[in-house]
Protein backbone atom coordinates (compact mmCIF):
# COMPACT_ATOMS: atom_id res chain seq x y z
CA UNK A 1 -1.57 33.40 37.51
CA UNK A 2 -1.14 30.22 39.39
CA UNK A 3 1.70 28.26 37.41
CA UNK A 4 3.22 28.83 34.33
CA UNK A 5 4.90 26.39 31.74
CA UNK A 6 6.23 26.79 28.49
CA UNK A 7 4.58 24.32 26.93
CA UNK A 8 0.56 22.90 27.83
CA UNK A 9 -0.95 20.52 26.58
CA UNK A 10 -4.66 19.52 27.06
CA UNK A 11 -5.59 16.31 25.95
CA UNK A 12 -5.21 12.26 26.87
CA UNK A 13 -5.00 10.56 23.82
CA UNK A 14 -2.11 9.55 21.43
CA UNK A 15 -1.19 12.88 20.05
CA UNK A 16 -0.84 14.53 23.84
CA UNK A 17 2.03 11.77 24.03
CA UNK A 18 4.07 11.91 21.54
CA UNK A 19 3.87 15.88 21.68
CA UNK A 20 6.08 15.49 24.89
CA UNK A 21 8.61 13.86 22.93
CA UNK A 22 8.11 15.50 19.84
CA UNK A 23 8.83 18.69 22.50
CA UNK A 24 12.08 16.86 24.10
CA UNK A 25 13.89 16.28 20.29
CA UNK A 26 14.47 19.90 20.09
CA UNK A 27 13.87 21.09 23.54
CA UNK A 28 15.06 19.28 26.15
CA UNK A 29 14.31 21.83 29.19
CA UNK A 30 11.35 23.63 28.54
CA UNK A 31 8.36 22.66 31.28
CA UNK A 32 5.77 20.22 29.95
CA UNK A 33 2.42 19.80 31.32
CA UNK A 34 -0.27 17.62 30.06
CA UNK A 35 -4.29 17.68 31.04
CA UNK A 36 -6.40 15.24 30.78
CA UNK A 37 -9.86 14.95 32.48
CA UNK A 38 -9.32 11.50 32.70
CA UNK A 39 -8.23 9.41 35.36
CA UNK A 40 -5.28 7.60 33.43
CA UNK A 41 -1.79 8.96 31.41
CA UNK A 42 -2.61 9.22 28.17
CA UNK A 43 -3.59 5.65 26.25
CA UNK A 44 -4.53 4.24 22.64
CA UNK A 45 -7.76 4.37 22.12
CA UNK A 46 -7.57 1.14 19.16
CA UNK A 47 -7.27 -1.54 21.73
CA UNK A 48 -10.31 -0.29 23.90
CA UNK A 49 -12.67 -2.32 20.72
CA UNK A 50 -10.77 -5.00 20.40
CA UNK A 51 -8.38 -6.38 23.16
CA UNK A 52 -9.21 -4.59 26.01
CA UNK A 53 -12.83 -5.05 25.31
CA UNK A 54 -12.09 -8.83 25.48
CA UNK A 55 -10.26 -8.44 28.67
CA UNK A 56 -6.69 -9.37 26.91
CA UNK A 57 -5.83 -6.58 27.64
CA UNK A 58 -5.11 -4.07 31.01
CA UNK A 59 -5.34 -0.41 31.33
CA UNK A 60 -1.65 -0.63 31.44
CA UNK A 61 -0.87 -2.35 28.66
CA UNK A 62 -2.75 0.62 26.32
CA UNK A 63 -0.85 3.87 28.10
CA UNK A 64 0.93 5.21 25.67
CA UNK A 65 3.99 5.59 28.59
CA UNK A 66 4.24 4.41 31.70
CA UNK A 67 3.92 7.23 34.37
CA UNK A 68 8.14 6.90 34.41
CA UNK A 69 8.58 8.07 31.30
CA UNK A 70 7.27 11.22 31.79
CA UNK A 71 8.74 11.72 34.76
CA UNK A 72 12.22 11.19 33.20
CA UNK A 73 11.31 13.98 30.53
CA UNK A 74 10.29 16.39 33.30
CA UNK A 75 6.82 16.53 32.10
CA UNK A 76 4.18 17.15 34.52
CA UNK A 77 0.57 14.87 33.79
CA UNK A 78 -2.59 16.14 35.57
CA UNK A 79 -5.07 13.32 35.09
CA UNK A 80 -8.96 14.07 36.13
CA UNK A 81 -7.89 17.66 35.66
CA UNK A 82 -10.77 19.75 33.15
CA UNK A 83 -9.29 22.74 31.43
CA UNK A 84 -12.97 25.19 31.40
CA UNK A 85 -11.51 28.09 29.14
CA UNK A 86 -8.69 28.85 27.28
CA UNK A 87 -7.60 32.79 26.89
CA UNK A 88 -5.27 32.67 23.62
CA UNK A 89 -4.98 36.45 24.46
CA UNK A 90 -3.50 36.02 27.78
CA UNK A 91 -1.63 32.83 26.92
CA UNK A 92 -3.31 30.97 29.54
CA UNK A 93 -6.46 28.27 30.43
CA UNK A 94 -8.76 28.19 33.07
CA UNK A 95 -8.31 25.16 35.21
CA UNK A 96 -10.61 25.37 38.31
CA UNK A 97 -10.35 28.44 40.12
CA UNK A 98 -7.00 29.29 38.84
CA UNK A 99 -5.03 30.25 35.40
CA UNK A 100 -2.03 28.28 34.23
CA UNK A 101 0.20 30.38 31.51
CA UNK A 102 1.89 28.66 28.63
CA UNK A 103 4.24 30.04 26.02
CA UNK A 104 2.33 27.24 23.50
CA UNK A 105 -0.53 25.57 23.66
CA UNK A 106 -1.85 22.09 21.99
CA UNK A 107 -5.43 21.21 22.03
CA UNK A 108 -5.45 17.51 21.52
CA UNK A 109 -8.88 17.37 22.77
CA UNK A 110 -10.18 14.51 20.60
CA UNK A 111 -13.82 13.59 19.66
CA UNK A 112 -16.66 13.01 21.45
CA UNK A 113 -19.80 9.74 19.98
CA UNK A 114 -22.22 11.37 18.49
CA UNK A 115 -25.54 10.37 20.07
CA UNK A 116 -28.83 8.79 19.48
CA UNK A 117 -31.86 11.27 19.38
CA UNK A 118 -34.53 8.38 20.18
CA UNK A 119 -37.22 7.39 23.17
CA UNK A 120 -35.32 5.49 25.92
CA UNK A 121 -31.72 6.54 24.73
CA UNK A 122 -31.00 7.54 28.59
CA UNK A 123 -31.51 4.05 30.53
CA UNK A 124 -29.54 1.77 31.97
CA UNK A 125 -27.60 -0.09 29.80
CA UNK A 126 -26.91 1.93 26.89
CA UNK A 127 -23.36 2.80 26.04
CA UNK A 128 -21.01 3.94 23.70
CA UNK A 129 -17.11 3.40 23.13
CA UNK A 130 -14.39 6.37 23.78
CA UNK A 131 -12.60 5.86 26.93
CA UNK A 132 -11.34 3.31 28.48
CA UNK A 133 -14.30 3.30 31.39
CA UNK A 134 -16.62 2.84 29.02
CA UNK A 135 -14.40 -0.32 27.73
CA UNK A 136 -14.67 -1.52 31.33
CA UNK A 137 -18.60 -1.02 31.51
CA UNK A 138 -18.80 -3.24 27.91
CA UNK A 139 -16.46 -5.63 29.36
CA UNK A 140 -18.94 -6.65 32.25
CA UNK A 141 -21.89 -6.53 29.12
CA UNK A 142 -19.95 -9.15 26.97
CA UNK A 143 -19.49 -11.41 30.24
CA UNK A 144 -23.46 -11.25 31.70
CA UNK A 145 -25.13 -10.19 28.62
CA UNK A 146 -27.03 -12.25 26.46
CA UNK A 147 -28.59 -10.14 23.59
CA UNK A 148 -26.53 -7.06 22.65
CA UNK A 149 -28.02 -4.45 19.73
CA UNK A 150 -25.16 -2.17 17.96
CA UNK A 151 -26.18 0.52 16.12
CA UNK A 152 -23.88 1.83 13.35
CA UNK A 153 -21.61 -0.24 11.10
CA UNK A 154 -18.49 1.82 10.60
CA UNK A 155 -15.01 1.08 12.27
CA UNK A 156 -16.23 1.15 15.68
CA UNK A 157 -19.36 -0.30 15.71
CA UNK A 158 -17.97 -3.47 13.56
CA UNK A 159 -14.95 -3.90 16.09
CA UNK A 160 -17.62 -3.47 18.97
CA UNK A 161 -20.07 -6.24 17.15
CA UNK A 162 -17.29 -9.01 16.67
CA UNK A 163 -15.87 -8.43 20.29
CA UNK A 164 -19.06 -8.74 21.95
CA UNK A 165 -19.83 -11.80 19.80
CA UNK A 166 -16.40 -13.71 20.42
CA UNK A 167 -18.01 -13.36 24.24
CA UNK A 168 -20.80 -15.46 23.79
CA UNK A 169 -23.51 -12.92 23.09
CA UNK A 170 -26.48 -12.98 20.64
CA UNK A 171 -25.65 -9.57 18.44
CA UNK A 172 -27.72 -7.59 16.23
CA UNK A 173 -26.09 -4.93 13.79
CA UNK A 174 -28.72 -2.11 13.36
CA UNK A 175 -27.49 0.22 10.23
CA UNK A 176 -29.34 2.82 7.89
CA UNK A 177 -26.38 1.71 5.34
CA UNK A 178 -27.43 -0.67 2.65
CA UNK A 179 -23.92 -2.77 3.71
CA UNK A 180 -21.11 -3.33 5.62
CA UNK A 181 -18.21 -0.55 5.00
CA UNK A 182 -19.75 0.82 2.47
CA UNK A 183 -17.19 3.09 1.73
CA UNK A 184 -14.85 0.32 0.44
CA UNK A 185 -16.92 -0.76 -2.40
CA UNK A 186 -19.39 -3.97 -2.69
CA UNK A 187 -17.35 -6.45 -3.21
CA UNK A 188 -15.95 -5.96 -0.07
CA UNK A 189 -18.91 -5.03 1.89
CA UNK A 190 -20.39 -8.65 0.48
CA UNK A 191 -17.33 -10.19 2.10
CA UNK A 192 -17.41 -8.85 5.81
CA UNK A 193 -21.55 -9.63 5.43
CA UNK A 194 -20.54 -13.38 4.61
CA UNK A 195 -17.53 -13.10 7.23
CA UNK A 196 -19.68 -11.51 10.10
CA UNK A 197 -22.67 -14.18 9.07
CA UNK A 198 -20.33 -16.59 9.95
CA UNK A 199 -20.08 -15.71 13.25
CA UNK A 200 -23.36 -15.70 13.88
CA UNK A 201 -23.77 -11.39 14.02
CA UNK A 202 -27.28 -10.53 12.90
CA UNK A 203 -27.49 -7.29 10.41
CA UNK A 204 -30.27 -5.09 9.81
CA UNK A 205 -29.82 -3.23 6.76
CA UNK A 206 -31.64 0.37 5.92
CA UNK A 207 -33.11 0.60 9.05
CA UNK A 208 -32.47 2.40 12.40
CA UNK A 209 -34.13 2.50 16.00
CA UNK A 210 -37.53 4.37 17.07
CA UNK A 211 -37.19 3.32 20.54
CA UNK A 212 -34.75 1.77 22.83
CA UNK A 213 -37.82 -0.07 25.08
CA UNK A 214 -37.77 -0.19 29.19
CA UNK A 215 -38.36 0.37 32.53
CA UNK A 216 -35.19 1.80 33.96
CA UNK A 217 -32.92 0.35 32.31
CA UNK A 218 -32.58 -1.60 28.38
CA UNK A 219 -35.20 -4.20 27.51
CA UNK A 220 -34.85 -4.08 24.17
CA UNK A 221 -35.24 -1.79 20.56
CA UNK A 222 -38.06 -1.05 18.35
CA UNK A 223 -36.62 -0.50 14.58
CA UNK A 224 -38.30 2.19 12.60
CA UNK A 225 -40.28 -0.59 10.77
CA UNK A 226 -41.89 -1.57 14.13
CA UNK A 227 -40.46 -4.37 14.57
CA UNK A 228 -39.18 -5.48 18.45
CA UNK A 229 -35.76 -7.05 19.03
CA UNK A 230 -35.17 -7.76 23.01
CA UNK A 231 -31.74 -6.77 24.33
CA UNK A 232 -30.23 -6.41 27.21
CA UNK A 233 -27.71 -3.81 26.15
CA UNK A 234 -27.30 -1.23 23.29
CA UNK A 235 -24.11 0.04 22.27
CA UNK A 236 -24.22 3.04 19.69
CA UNK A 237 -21.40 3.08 17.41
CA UNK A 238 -22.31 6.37 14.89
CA UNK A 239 -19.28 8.04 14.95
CA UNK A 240 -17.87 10.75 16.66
CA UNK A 241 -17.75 14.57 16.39
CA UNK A 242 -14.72 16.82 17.50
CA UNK A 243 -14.33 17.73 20.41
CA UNK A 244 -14.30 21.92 19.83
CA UNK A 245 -15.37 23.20 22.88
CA UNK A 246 -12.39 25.08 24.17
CA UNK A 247 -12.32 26.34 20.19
CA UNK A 248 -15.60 27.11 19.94
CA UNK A 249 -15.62 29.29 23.05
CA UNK A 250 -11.97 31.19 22.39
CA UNK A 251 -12.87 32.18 18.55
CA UNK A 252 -10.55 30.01 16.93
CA UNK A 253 -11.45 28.79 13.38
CA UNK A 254 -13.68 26.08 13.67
CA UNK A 255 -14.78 24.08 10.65
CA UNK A 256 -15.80 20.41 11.77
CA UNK A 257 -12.40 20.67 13.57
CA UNK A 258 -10.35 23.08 14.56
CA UNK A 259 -8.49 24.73 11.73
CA UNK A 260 -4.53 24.79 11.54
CA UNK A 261 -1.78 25.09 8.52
CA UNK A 262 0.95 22.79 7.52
CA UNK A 263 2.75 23.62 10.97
CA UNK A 264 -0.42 22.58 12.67
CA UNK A 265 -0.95 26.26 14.01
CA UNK A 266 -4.63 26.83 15.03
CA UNK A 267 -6.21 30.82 14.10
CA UNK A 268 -4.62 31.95 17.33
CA UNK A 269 -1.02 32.54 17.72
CA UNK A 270 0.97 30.09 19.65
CA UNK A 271 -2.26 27.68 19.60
CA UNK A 272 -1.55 24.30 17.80
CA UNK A 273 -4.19 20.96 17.56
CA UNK A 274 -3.24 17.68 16.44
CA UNK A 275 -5.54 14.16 16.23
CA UNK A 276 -8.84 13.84 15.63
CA UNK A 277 -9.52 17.78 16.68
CA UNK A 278 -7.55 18.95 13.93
CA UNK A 279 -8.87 19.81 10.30
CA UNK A 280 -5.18 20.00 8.26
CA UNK A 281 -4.05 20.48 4.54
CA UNK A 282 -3.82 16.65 3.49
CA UNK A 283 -1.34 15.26 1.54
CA UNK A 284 -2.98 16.30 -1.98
CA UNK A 285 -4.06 20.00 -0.57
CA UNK A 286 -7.33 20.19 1.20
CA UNK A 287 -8.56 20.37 4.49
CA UNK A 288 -9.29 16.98 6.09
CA UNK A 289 -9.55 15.60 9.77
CA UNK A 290 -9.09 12.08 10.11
CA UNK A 291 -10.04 9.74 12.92
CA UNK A 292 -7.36 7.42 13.61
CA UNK A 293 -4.59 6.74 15.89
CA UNK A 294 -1.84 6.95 12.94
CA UNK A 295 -2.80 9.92 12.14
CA UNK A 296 -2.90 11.54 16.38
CA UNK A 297 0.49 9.65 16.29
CA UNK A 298 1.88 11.43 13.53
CA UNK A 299 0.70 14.60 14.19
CA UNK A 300 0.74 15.00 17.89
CA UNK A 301 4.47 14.37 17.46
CA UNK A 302 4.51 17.06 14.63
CA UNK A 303 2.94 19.66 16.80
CA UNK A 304 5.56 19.15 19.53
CA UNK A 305 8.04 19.71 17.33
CA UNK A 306 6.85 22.33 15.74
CA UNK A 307 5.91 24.29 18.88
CA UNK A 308 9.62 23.66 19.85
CA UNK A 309 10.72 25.33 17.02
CA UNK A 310 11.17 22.75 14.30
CA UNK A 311 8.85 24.52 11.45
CA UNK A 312 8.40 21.29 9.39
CA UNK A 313 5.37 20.97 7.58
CA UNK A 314 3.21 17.65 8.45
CA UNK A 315 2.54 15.83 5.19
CA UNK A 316 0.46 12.79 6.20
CA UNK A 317 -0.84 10.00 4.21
CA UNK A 318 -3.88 8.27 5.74
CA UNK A 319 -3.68 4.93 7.03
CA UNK A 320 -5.15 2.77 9.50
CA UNK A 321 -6.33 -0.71 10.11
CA UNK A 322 -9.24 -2.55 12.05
CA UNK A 323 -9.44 -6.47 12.97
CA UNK A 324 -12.38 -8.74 13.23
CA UNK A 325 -12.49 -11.75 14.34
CA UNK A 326 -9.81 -13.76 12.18
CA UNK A 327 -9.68 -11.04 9.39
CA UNK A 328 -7.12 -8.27 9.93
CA UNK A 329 -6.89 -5.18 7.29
CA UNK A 330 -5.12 -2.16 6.39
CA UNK A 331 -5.94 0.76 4.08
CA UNK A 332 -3.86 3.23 2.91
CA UNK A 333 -4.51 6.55 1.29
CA UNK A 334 -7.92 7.89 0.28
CA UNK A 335 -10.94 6.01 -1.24
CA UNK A 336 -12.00 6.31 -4.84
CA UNK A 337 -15.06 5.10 -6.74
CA UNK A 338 -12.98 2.73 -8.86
CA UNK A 339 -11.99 -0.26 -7.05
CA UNK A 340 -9.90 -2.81 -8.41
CA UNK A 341 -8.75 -6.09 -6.59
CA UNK A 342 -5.10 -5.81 -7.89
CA UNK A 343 -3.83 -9.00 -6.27
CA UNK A 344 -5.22 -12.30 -4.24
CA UNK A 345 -9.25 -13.09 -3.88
CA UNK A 346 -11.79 -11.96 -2.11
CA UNK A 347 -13.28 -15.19 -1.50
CA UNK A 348 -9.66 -16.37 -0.21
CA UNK A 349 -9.46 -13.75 2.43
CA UNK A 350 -6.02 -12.35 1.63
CA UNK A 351 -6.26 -9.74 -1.68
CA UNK A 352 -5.67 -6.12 -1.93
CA UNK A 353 -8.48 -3.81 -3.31
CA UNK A 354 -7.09 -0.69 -5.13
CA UNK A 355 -8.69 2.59 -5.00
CA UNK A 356 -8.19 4.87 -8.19
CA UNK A 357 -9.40 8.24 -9.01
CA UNK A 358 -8.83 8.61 -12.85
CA UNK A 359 -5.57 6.93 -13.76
CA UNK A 360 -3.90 7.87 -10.34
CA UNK A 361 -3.24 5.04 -7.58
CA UNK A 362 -5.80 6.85 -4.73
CA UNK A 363 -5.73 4.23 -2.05
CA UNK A 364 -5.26 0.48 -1.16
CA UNK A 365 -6.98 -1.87 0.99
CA UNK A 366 -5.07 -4.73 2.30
CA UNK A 367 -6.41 -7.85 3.36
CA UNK A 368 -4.25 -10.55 5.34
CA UNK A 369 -1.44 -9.22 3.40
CA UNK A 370 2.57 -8.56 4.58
CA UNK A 371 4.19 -5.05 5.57
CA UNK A 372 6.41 -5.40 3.05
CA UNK A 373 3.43 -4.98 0.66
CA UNK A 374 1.73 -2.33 2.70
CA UNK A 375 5.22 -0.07 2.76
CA UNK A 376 5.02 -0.65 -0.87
CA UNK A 377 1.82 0.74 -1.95
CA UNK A 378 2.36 3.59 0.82
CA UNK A 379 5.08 4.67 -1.01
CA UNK A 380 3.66 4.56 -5.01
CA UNK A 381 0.67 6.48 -3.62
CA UNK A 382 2.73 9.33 -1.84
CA UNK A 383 4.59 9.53 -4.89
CA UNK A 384 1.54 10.32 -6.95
CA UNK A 385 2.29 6.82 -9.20
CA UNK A 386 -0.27 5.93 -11.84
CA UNK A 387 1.05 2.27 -12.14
């Protein structure tokens, strides 16, 4: 065995960062090393949508740490390194030709986009969003481009859509959904439709693509209705799938993420997962895995702990936000069927929308409104309140 540390973690992303110091509060010797096949510490993944996309933003300014701070907590970081095996068995991973032992293990391994199964979905000038190379590819699309199709209408593809419009571009939102974040209800899908008209963002509702048309590289789309749209650029923004792999191939429980308890143990002993790998007890009992970078925060610095001996269970209530172009939001909790706005307008631009699931407060979408109020409703939903 070529090197051996007490503590490996493989992963790039938010919860691979705070692990280290989640490690250091109750272990301040043990050896750390982190993996990442990318070239870069690990970074947040938010900005790569939003500012870096609109060149605000540097690679630097989204690392999670500067290289220094790892070195001052004696944590080793192997960028561009790929882990090809892990051996739960042996305590070790394949890396290369050699093995590297650990005493525990985190898989932080994120997700992966899922991609389009369509004619033409290999030329030039299709992308999708996940690191931050592919940020720098859509950066040089939002300054040359001139007609830009995004497929999907969740999170990402919505961010995608109102940073590639704020460049300049022409932008056509392809979706098979019948509206805008459907998931929070129509009132305010109808309000991100009027905000995103607005802007000038074209939407194609119930529809999806049959082609993406060219001769080496994008030319443009053909919708499943037959109709042509040219573009110079696609960007597919359908969501993402967890990255299992490593999982998959060692026998750990797998079920749309990797399985762990309230400690955020994985099947195999001394083999944690945090962020969007991990499927977790939520906060009301079932397994969930959720996508955003609260939740790798949270829980990558749960794991750490936890693998340095803490044994505190991670109780996590969802939250996370998105911002397009002048609206900002934040939701916290889980979505219901009944949705109530509890205070503001919608046509204003600053309300909250609250989600309930019989007579208990479920979930609350906030709109333009303070922290203050966001702390607020975070607490009266982790404390189960009806009111």
């Amino acid at each position: 065995m070529s090197q051996q540390f007490d503590y490996v973690i493989v992963g790039g992303g938010a919860a691979a960062a705070t692990a280290v110091e989640g490690i250091r509060q109750h272990d301040e010797r043990g050896s750390i090393a982190v993996f990442t096949r990318e070239w870069a510490p690990p970074y947040q993944r938010p900005p790569l949508s939003k500012e870096f996309l609109q060149a605000r933003a540097g690679i630097e300014s989204v690392l999670m740490q500067p290289a220094t701070w790892y070195i001052e907590r004696n944590a080793a970081v192997h960028v561009g390194t790929e882990i090809a095996g892990i051996q739960p068995a042996e305590h070790a991973v394949v890396a290369g030709d050699g093995r590297i032992g650990y005493r525990k293990l985190l898989l932080a391994t994120g997700a992966v986009p899922r991609r389009l199964a369509v004619a033409g979905a290999d030329l030039e000038g299709v992308f999708t969003l996940r690191s931050y190379l592919d940020g720098e590819c859509l950066r040089a699309v939002r300054a040359s481009a001139k007609r830009i199709v995004v497929v999907g209408s969740g999170f990402i593809g919505m961010e995608v859509a109102a940073s590639l419009r704020s460049g300049g571009a022409d932008v056509t939102v392809v979706t098979v959904d019948e509206q805008l974040y459907r998931q929070f209800g129509p009132d305010v899908s109808a309000f991100a439709k009027q905000l995103f008209d607005r802007h000038g963002v074209q939407t194609r509702f119930k529809t999806t693509l049959r082609s993406i048309d060219g001769e080496g590289r994008v030319g443009g789309v053909t919708l499943d209705d037959g109709t042509r749209l040219e573009a110079d650029a696609v960007v597919i923004g359908i969501g993402v799938t967890p990255e299992t792999s490593l999982a998959d191939a060692a026998g750990l429980r797998v079920e749309n993420g990797i399985v762990v308890d309230d400690r955020l143990r994985s099947s195999a002993p001394d083999v944690y997962a945090a962020g969007d790998v991990a499927r977790f007890p939520s906060h009301r009992g079932a397994l969930t895995r959720v996508e955003h970078f609260d939740h790798a925060y949270s829980s990558g610095s749960a794991a750490g702990a936890n693998m340095a001996g803490a044994d505190q269970p991670y109780r996590y209530l969802p939250f996370f936000w998105s911002d397009v172009f002048e609206l900002g939001f934040e939701f916290v909790g889980d979505v219901a069927a009944d949705a109530r706005v509890s205070a503001g307008s919608i046509e204003s631009g600053s309300f909250v929308v609250e989600y309930r699931d019989g007579a208990r407060l479920a979930g609350a979408l906030l709109a333009m409104r303070s922290g203050e109020e966001r702390d607020a409703y975070r607490e009266r939903i982790s404390s189960g309140s009806a009111g």
